[in-house]
N, C-alpha and C. Protein backbone atom coordinates (compact mmCIF):
# COMPACT_ATOMS: atom_id res chain seq x y z
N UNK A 1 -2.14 10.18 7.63
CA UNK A 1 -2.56 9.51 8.85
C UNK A 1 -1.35 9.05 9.66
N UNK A 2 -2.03 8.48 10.78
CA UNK A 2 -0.45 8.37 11.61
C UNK A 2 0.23 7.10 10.88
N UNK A 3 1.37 6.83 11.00
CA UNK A 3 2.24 5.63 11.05
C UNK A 3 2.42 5.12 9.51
N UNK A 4 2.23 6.36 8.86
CA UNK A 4 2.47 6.45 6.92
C UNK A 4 3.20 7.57 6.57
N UNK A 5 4.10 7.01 5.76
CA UNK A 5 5.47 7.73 5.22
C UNK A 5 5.43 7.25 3.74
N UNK A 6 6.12 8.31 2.89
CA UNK A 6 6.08 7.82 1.69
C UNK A 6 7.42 7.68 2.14
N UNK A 7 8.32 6.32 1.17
CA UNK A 7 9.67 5.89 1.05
C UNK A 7 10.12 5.51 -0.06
N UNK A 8 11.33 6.13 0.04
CA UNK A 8 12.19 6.14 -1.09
C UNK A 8 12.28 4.21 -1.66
N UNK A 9 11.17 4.09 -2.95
CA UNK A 9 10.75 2.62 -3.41
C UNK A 9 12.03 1.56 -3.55
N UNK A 10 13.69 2.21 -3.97
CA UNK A 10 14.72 1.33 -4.01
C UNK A 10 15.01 1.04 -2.84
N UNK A 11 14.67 1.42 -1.74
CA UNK A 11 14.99 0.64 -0.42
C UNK A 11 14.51 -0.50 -0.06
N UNK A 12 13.02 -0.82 -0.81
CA UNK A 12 12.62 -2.42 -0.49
C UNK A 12 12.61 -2.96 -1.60
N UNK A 13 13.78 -4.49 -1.38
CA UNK A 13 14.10 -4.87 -2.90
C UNK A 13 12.98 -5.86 -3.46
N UNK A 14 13.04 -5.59 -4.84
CA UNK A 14 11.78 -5.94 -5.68
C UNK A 14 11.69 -7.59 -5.49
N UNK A 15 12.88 -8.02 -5.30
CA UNK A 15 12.84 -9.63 -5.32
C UNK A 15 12.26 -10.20 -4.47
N UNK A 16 12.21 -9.25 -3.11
CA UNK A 16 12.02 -9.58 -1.96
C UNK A 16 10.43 -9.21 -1.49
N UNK A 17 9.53 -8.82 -2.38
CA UNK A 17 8.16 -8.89 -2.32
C UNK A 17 7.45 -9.96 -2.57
N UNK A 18 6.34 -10.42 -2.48
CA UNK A 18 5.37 -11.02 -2.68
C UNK A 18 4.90 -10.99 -4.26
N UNK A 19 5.22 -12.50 -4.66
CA UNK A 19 5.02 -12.53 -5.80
C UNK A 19 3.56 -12.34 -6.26
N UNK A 20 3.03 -11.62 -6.97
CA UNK A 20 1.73 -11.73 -7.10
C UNK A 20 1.25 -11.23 -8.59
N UNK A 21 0.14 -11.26 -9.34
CA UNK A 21 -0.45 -10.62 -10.42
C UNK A 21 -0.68 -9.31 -10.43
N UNK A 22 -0.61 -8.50 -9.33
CA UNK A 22 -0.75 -7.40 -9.05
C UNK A 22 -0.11 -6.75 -9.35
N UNK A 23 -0.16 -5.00 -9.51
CA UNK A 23 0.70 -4.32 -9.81
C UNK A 23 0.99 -3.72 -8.16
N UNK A 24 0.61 -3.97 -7.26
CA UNK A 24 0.55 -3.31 -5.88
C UNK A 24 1.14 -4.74 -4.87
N UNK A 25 1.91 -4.62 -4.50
CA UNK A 25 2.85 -5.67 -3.53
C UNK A 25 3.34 -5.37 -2.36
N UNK A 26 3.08 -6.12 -1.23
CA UNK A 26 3.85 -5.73 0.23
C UNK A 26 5.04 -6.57 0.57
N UNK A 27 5.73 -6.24 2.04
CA UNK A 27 6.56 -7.09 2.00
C UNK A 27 6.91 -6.04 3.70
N UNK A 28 6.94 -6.98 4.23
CA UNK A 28 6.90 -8.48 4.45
C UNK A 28 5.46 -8.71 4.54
N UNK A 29 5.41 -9.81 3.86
CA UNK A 29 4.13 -10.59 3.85
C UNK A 29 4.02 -11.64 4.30
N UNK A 30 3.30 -12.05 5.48
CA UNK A 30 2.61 -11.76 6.70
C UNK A 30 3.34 -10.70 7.36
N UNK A 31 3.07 -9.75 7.78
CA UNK A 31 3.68 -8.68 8.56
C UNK A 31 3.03 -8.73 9.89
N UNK A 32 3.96 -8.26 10.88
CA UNK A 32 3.74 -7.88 12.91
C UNK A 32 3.11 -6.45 12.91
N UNK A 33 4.55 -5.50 12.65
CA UNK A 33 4.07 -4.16 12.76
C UNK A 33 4.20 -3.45 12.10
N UNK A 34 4.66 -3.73 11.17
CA UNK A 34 5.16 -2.62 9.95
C UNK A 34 5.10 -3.48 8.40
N UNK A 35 4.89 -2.56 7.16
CA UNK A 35 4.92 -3.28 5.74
C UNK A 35 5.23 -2.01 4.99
N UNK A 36 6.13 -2.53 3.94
CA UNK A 36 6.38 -1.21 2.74
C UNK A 36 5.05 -1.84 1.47
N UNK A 37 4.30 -0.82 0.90
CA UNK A 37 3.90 -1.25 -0.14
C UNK A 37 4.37 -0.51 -1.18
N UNK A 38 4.58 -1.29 -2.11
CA UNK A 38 4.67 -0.98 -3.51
C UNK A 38 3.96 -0.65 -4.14
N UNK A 39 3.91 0.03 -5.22
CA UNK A 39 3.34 0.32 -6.55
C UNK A 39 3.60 1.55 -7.66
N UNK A 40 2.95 1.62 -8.72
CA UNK A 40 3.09 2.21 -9.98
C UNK A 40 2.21 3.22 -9.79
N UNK A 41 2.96 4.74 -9.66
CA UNK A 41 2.36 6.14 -9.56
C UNK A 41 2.33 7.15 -11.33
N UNK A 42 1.79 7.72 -11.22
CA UNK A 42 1.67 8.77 -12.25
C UNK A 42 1.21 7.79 -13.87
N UNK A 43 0.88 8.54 -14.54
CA UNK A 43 0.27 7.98 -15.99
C UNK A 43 0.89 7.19 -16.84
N UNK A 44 0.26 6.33 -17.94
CA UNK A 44 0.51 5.56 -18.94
C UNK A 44 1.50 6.55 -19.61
N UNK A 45 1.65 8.04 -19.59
CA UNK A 45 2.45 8.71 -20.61
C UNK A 45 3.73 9.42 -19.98
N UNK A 46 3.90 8.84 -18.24
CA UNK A 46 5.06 9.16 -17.47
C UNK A 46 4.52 10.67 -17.34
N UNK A 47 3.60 11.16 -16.40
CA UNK A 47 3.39 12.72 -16.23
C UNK A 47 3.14 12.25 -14.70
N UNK A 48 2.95 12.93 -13.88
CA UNK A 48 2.33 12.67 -12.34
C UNK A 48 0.89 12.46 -12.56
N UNK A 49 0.21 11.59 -11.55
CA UNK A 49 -1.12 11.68 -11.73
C UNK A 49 -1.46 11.24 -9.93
N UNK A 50 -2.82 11.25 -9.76
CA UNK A 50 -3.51 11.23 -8.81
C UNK A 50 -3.38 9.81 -8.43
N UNK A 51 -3.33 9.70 -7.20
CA UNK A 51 -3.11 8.25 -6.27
C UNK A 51 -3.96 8.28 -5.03
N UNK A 52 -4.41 6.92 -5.01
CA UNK A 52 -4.97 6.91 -3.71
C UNK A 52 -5.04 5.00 -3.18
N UNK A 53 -4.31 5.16 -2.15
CA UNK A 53 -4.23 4.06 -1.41
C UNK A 53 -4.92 3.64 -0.30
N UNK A 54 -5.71 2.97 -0.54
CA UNK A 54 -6.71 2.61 0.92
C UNK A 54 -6.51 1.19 1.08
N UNK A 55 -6.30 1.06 2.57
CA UNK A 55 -6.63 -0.83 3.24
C UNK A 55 -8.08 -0.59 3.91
N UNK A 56 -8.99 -1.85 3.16
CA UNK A 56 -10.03 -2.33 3.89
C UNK A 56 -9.47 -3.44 4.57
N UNK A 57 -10.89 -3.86 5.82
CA UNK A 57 -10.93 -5.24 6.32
C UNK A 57 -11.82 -5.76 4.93
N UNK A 58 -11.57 -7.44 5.63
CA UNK A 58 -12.72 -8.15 4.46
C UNK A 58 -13.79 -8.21 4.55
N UNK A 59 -14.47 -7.20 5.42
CA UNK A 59 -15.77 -6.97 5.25
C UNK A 59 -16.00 -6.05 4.82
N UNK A 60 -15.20 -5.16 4.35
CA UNK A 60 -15.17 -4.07 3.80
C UNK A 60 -15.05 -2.82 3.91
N UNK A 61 -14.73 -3.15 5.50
CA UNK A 61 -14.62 -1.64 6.36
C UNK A 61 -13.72 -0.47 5.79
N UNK A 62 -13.62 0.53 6.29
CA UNK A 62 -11.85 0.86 5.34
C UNK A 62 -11.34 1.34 6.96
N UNK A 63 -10.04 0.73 7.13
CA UNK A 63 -9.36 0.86 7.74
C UNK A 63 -8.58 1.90 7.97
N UNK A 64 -7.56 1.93 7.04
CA UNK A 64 -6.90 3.34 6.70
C UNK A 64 -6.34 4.18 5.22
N UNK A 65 -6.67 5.42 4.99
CA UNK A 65 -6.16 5.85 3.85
C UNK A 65 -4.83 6.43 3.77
N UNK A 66 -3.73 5.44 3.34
CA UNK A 66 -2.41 5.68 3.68
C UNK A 66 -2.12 6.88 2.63
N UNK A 67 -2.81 7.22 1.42
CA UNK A 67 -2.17 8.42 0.47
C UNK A 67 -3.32 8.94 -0.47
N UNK A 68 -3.50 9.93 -0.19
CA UNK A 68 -4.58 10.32 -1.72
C UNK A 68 -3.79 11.55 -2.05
N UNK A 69 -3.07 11.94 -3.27
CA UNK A 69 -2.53 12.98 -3.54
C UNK A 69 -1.62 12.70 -4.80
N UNK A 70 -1.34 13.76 -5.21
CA UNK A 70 -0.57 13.37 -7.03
C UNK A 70 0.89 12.88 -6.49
N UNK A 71 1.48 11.84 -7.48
CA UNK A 71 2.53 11.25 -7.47
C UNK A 71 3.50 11.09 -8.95
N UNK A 72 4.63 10.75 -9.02
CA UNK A 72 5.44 11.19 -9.73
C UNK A 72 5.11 9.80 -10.64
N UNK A 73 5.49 9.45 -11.84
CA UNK A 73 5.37 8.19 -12.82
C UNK A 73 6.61 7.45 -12.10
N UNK A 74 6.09 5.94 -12.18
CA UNK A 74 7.18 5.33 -11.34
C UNK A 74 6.68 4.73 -10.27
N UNK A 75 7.55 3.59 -10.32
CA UNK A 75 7.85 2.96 -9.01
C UNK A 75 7.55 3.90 -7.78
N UNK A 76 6.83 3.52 -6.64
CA UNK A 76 6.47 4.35 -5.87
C UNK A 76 6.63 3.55 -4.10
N UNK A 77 6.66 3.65 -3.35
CA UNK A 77 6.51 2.69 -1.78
C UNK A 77 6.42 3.94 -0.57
N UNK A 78 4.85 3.19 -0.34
CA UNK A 78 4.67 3.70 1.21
C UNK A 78 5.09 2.90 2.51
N UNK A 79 5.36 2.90 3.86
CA UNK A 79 5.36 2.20 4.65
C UNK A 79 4.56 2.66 5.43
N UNK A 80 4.06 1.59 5.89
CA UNK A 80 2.52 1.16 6.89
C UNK A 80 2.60 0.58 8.54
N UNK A 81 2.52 1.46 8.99
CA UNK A 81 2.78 1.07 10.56
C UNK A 81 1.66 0.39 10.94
N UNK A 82 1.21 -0.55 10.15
CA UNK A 82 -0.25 -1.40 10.91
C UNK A 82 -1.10 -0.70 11.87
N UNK A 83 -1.70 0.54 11.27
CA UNK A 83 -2.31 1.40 12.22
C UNK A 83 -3.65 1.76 11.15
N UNK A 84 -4.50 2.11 12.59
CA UNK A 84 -5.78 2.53 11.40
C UNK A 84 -6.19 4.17 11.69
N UNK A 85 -7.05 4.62 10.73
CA UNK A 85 -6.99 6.07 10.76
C UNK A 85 -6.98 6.73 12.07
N UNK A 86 -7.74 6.24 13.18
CA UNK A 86 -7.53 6.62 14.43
C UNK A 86 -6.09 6.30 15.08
N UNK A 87 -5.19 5.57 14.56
CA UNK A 87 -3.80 5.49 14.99
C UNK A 87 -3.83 4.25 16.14
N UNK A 88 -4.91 3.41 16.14
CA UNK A 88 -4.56 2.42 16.97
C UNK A 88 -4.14 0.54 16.02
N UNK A 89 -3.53 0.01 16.66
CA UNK A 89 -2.71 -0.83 16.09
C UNK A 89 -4.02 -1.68 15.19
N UNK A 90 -3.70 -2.43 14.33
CA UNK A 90 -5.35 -3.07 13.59
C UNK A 90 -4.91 -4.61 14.28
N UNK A 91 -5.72 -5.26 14.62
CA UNK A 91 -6.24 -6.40 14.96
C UNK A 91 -5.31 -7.44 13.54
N UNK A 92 -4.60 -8.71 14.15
CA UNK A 92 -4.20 -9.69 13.01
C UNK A 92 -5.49 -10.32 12.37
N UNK A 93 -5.02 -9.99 10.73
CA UNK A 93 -5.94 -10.56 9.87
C UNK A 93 -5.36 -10.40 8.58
N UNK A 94 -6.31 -10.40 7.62
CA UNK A 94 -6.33 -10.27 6.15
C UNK A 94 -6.55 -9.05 6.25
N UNK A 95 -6.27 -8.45 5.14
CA UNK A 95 -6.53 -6.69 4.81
C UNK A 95 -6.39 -6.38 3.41
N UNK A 96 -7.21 -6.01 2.67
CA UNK A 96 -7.39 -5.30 1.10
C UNK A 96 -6.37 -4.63 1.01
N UNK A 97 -5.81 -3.97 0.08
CA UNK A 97 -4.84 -2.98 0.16
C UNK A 97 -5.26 -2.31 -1.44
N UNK A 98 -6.13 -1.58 -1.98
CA UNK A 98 -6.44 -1.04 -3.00
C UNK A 98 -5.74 -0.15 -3.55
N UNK A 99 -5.45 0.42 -4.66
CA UNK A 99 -4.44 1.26 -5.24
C UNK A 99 -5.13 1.98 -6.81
N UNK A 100 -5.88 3.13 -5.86
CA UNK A 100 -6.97 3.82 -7.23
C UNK A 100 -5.56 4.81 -8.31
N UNK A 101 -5.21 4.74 -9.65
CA UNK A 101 -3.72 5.77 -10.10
C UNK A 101 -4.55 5.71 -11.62
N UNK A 102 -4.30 6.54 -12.61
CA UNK A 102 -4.77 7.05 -13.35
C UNK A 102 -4.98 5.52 -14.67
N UNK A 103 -4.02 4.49 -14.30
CA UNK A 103 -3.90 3.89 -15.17
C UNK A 103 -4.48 2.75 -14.64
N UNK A 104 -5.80 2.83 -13.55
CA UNK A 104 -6.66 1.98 -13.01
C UNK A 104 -6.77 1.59 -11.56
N UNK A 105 -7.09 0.16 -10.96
CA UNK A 105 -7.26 -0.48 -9.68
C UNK A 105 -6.66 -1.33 -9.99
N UNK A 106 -5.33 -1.61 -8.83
CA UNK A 106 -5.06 -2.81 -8.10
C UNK A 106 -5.19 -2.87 -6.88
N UNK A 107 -5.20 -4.61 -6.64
CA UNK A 107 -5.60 -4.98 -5.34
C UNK A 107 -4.59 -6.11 -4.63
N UNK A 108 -4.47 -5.85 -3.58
CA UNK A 108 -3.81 -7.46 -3.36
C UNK A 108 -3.88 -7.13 -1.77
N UNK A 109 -3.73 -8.47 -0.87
CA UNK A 109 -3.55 -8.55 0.15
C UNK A 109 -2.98 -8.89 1.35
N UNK A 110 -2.59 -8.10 2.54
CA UNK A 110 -1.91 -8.68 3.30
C UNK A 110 -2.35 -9.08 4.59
N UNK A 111 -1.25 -9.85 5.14
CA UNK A 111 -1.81 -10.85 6.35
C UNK A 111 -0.91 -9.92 7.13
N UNK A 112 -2.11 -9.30 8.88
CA UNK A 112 -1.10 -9.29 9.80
C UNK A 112 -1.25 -9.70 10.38
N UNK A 113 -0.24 -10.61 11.78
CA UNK A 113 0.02 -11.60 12.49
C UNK A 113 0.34 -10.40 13.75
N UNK A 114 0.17 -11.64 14.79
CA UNK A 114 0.00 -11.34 16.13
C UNK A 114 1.73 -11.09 16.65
């Protein structure tokens, strides 16, 4: 979709995310126009496996599907141009950020600001 890139994950440093229980983390959190997310690609046994990243609103809409496609084991980061599948900018709010990978669902969420 528009305004999604996969990125090389050592470019946004780990310290510098959003502490959370999650295995899936953004940053900057509250974000304007842009966010890298984080997370853990490919299987419990380090092989590639299937990924899929979707942001809902909190009503549950789905906004945009930033990745569905196999990924390498590992540390992984997309960046998110605060855009929704039609490519227009999303409205400031809360937003789901789901992360379906062979070794389950995480969730966590980000705030975008005006």
């Amino acid at each position: 979709p528009a305004g999604v890139s996969l990125v090389d994950a050592r470019s946004v440093p780990f310290d510098r995310l959003a502490t959370t229980s999650s295995a899936v983390r953004g940053y900057p959190n509250p974000a304007r126009d842009r966010v890298s997310i984080r997370f853990r690609g490919g299987t419990a046994d380090g092989s590639p496996g299937r990924v899929r990243v979707v942001i809902f609103d909190l009503t549950g809409h789905r906004i945009c599907q930033l990745f569905d496609g196999v990924l390498p084991s590992g540390e992984q980061a997309l960046e998110w141009a605060c855009r929704s599948d039609a490519g227009s900018s999303v409205a400031p709010g809360v937003y789901n950020v789901i992360v379906d990978s062979p070794s389950g669902r995480s969730v966590t969420q980000l705030a975008i600001v005006p």
